[in-house]
PDB file of N, CA and C in Angstrom:
ATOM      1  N   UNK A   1       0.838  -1.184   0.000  1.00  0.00           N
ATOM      2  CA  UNK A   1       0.000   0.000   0.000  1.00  0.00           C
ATOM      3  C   UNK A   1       0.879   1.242   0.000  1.00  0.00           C
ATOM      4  N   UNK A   2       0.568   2.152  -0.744  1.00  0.00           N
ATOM      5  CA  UNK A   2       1.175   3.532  -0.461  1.00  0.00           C
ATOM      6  C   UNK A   2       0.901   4.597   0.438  1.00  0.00           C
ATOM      7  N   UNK A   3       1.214   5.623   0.292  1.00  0.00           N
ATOM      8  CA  UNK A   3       0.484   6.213   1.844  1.00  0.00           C
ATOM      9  C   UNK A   3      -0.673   7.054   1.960  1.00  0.00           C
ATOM     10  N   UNK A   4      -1.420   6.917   0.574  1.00  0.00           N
ATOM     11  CA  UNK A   4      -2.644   7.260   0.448  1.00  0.00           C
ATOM     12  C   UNK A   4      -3.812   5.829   0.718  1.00  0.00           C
ATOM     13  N   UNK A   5      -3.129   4.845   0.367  1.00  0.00           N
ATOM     14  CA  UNK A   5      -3.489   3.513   0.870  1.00  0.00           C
ATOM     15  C   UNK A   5      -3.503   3.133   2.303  1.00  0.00           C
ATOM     16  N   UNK A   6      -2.474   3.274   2.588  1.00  0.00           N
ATOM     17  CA  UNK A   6      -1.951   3.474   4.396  1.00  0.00           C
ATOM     18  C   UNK A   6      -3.323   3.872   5.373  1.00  0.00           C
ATOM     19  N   UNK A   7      -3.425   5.590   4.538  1.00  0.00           N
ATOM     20  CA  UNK A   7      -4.020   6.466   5.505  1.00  0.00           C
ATOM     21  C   UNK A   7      -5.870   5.880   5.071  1.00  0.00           C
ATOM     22  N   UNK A   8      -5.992   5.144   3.912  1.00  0.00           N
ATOM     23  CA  UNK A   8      -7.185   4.743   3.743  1.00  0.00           C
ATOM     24  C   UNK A   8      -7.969   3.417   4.983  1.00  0.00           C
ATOM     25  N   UNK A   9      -6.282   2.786   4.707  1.00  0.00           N
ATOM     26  CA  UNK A   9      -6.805   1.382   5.318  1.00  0.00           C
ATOM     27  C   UNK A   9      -7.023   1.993   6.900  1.00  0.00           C
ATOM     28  N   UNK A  10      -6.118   2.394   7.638  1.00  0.00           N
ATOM     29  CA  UNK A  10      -6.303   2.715   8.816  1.00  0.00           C
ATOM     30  C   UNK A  10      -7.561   3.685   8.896  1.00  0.00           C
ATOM     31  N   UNK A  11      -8.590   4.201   8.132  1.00  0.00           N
ATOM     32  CA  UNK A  11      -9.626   4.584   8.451  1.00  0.00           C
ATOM     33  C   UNK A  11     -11.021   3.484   7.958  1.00  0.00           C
ATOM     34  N   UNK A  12     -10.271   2.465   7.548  1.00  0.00           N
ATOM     35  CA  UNK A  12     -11.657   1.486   7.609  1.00  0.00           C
ATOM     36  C   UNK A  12     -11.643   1.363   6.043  1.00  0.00           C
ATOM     37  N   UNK A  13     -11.271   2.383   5.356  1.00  0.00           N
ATOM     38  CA  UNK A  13     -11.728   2.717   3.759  1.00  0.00           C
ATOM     39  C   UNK A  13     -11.023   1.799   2.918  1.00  0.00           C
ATOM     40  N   UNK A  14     -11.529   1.323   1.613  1.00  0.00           N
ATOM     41  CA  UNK A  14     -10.665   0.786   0.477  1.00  0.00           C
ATOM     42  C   UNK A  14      -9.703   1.407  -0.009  1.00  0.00           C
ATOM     43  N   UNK A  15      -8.941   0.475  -0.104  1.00  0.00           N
ATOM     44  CA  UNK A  15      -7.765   1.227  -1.004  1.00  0.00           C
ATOM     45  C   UNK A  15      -7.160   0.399  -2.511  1.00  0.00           C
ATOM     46  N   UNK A  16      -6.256   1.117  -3.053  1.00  0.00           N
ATOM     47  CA  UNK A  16      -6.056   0.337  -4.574  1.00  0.00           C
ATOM     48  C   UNK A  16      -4.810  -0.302  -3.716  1.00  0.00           C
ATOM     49  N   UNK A  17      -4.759  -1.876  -4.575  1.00  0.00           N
ATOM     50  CA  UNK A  17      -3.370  -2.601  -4.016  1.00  0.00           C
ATOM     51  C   UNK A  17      -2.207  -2.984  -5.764  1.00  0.00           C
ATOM     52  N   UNK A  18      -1.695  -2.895  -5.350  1.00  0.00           N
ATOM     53  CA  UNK A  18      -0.722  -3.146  -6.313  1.00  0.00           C
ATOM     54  C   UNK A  18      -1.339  -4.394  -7.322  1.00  0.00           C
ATOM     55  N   UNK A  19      -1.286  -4.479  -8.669  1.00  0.00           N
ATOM     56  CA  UNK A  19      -1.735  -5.727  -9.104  1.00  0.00           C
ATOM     57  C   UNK A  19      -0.836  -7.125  -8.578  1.00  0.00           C
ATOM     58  N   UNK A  20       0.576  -6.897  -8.190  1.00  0.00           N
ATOM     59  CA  UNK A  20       1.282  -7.850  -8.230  1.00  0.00           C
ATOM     60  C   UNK A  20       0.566  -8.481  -6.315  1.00  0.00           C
ATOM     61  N   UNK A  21       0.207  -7.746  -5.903  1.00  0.00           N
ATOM     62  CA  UNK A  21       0.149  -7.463  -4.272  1.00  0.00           C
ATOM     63  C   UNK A  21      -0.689  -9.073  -3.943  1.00  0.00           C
ATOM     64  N   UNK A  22      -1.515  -9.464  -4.574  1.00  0.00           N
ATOM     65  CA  UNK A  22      -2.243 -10.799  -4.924  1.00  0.00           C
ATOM     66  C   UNK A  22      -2.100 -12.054  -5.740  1.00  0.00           C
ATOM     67  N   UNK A  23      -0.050 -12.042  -5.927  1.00  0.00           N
ATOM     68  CA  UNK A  23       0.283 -12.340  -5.888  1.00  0.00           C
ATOM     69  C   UNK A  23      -0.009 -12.917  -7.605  1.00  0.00           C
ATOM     70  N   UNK A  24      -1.249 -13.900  -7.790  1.00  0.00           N
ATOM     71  CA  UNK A  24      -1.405 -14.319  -9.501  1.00  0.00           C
ATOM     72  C   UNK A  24      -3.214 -13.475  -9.413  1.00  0.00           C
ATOM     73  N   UNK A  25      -2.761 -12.413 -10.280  1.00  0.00           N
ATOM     74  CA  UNK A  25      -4.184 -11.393 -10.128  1.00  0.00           C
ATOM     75  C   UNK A  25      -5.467 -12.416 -10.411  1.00  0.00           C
ATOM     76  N   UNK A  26      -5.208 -13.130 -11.693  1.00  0.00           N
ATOM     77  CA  UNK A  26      -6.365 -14.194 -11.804  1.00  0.00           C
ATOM     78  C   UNK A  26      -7.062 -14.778 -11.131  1.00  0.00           C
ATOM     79  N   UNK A  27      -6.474 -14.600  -9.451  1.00  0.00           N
ATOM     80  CA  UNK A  27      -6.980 -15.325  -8.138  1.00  0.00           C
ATOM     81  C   UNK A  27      -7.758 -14.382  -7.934  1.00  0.00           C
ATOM     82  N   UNK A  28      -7.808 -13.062  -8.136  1.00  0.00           N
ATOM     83  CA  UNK A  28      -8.694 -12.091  -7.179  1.00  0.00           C
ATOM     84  C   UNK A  28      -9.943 -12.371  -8.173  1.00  0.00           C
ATOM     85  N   UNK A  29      -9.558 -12.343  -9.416  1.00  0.00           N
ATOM     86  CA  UNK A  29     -11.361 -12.377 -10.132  1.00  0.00           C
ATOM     87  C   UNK A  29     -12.168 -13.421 -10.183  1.00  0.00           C
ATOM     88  N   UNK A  30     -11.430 -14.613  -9.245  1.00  0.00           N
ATOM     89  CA  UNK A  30     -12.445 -15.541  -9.443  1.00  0.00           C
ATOM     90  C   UNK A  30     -13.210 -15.373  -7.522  1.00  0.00           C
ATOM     91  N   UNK A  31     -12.923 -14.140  -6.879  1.00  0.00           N
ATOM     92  CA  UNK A  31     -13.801 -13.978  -6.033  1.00  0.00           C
ATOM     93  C   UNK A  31     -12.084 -13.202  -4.844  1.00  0.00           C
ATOM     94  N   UNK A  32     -13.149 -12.698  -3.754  1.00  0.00           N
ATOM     95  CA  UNK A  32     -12.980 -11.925  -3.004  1.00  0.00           C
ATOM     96  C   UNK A  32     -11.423 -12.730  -1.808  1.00  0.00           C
ATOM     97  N   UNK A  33     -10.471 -12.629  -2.146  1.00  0.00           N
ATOM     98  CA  UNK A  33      -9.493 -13.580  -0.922  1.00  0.00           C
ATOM     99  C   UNK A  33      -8.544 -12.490   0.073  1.00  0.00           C
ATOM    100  N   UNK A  34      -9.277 -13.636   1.479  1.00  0.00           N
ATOM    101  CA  UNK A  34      -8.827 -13.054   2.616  1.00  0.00           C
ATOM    102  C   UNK A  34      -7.275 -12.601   2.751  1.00  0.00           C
ATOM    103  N   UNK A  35      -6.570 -11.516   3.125  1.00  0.00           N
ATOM    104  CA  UNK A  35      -5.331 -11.296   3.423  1.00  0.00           C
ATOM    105  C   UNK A  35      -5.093 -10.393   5.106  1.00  0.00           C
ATOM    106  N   UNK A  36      -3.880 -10.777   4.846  1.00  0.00           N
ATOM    107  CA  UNK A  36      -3.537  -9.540   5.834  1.00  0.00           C
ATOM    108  C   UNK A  36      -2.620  -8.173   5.176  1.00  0.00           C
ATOM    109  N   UNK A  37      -3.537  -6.850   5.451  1.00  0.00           N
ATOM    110  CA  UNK A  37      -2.521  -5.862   4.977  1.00  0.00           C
ATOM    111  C   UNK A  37      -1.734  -5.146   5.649  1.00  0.00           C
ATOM    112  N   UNK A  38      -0.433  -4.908   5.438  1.00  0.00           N
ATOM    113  CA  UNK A  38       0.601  -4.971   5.671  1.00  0.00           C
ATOM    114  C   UNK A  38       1.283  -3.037   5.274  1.00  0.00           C
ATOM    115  N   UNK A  39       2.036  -2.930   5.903  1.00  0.00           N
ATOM    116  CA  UNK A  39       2.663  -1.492   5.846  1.00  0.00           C
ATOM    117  C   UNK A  39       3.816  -1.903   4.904  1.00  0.00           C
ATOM    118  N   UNK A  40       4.421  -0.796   4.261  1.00  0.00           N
ATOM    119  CA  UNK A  40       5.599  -1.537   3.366  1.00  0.00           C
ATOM    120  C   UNK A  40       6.721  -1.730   4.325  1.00  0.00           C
ATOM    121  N   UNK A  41       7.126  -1.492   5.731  1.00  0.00           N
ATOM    122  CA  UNK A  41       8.191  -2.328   6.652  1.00  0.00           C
ATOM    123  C   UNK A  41       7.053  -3.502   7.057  1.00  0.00           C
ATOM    124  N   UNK A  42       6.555  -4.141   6.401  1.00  0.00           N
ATOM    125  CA  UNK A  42       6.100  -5.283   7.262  1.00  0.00           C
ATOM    126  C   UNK A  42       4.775  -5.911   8.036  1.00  0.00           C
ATOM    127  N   UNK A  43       4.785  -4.379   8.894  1.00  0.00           N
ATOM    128  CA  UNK A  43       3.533  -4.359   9.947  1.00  0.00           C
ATOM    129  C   UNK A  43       2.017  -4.756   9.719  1.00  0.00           C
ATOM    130  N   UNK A  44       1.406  -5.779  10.223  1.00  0.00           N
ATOM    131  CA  UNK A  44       0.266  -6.434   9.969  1.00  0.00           C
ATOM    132  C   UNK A  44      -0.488  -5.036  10.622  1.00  0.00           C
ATOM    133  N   UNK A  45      -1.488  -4.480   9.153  1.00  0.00           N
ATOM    134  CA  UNK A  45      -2.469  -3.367  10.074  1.00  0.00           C
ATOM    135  C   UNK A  45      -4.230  -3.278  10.068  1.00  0.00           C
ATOM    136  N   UNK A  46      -4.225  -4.382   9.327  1.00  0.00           N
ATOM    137  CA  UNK A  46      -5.943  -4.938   9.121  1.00  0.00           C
ATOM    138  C   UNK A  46      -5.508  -6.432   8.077  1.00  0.00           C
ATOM    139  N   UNK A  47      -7.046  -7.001   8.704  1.00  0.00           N
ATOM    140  CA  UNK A  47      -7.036  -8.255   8.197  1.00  0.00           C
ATOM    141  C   UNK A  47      -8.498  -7.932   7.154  1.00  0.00           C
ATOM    142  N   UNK A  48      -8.385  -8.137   5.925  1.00  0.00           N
ATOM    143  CA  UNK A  48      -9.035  -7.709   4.843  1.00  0.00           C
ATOM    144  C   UNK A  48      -9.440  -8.795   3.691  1.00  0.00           C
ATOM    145  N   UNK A  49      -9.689  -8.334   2.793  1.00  0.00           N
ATOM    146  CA  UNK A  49     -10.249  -8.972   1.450  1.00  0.00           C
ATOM    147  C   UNK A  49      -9.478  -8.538   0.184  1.00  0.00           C
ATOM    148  N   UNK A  50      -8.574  -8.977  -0.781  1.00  0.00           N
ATOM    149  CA  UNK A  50      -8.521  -8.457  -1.727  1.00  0.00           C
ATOM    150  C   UNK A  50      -9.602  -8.662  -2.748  1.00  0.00           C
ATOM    151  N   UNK A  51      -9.621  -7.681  -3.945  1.00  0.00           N
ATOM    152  CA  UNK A  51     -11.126  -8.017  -4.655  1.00  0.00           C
ATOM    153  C   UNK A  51     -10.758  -7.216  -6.006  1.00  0.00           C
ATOM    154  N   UNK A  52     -11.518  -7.628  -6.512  1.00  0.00           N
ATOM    155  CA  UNK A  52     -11.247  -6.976  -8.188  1.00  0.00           C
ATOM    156  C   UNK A  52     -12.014  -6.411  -8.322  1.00  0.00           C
ATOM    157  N   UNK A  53     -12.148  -4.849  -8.981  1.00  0.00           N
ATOM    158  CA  UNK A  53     -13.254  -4.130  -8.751  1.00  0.00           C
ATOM    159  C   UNK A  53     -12.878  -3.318 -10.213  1.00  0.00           C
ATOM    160  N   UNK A  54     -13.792  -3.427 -11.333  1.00  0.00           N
ATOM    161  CA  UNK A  54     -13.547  -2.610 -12.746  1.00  0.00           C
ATOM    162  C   UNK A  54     -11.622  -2.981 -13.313  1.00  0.00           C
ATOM    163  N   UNK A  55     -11.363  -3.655 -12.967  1.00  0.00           N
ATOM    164  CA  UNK A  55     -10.173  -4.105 -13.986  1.00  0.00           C
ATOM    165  C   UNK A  55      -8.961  -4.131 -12.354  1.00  0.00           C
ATOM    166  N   UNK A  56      -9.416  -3.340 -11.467  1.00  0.00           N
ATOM    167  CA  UNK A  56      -8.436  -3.081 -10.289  1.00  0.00           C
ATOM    168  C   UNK A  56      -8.453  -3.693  -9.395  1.00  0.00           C
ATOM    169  N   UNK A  57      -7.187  -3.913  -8.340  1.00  0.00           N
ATOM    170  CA  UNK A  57      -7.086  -4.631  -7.603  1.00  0.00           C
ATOM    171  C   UNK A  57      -7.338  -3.775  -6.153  1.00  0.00           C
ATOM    172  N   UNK A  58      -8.423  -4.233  -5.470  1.00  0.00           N
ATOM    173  CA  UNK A  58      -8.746  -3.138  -4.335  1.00  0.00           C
ATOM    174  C   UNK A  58      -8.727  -4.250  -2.844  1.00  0.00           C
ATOM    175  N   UNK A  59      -8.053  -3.289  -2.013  1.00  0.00           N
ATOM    176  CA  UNK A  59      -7.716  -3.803  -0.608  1.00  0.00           C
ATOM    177  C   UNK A  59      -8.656  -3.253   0.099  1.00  0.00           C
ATOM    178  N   UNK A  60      -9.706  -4.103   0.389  1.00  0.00           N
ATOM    179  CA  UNK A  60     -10.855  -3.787   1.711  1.00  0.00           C
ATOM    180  C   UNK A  60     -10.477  -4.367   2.761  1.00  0.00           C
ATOM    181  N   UNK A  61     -10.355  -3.283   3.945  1.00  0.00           N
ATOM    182  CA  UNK A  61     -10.301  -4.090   5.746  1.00  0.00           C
ATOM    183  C   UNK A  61     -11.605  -4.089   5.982  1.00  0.00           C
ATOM    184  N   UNK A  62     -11.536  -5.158   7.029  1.00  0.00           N
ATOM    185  CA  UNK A  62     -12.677  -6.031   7.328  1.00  0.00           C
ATOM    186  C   UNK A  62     -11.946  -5.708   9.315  1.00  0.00           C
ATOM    187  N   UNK A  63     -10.722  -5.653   9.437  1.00  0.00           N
ATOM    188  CA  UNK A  63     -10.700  -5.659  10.894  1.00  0.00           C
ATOM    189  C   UNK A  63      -9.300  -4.756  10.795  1.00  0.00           C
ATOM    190  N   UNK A  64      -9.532  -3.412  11.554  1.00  0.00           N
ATOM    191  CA  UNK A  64      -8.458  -2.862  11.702  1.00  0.00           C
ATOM    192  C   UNK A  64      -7.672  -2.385  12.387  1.00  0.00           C
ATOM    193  N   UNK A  65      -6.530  -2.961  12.902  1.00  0.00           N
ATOM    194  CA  UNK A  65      -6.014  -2.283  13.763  1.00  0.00           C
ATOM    195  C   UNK A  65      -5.702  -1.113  14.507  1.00  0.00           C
ATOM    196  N   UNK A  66      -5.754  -1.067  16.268  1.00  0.00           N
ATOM    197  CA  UNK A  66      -5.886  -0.071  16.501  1.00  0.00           C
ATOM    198  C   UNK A  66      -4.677   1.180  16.020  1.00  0.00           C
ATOM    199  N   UNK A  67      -3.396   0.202  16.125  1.00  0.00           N
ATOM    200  CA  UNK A  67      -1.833   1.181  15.876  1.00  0.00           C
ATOM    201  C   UNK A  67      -1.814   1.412  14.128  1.00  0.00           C
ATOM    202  N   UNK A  68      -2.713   0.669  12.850  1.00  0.00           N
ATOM    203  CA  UNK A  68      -3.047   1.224  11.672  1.00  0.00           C
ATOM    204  C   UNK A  68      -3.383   2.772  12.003  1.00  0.00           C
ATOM    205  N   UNK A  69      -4.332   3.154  12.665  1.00  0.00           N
ATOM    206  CA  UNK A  69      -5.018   4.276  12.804  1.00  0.00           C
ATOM    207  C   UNK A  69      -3.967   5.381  12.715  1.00  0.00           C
ATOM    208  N   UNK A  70      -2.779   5.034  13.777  1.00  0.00           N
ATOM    209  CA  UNK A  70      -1.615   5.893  13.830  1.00  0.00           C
ATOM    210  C   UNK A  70      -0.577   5.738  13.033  1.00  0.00           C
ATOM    211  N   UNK A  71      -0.752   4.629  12.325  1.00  0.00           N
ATOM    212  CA  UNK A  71       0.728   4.362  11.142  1.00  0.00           C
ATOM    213  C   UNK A  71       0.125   4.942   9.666  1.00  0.00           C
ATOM    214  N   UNK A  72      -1.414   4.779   9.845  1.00  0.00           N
ATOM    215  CA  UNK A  72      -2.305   5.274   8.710  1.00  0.00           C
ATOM    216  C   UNK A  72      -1.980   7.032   8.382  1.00  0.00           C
ATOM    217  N   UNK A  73      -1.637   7.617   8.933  1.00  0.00           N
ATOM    218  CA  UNK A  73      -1.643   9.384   9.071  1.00  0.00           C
ATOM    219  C   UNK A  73      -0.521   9.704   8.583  1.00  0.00           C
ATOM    220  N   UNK A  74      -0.719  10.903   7.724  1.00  0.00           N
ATOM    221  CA  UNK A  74       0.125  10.807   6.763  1.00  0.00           C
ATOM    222  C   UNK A  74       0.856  12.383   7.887  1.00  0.00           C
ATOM    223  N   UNK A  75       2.033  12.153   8.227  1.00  0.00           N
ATOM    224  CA  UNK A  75       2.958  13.693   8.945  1.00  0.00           C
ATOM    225  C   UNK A  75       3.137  15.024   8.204  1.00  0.00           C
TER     226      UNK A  75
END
């Protein structure tokens, strides 16, 4: 996620994920798969859905961490 992604996920909101981010994209269009999203050092900050939405690959949280909220904000 980037840090318009970041600051999305930590407010609950969708965000766009990288196409590669789902590893073989063909997996996301045959339906909605559970992940965990991740900060680019690492940090697990919601447990979500990737999903294909109009040709794109979109990262919905489903459970979000409370320290996302604060890693989510852009300084």
């Amino acid at each position: 996620l980037d840090d318009a992604g970041l600051e999305a996920v930590g407010r609950g909101q969708a965000a766009a994920a990288a196409a590669d981010a789902a590893g073989d994209p063909t997996l996301v269009g045959a339906g909605p798969r559970s992940v965990v999203l991740r900060s680019p050092a690492g940090r697990a900050l919601a447990l979500g859905e990737l999903a294909l939405e109009r040709g794109l690959v979109r990262a919905r949280p489903n459970v979000v961490f409370p320290w996302a909220v604060r890693e989510g904000k852009v300084a």
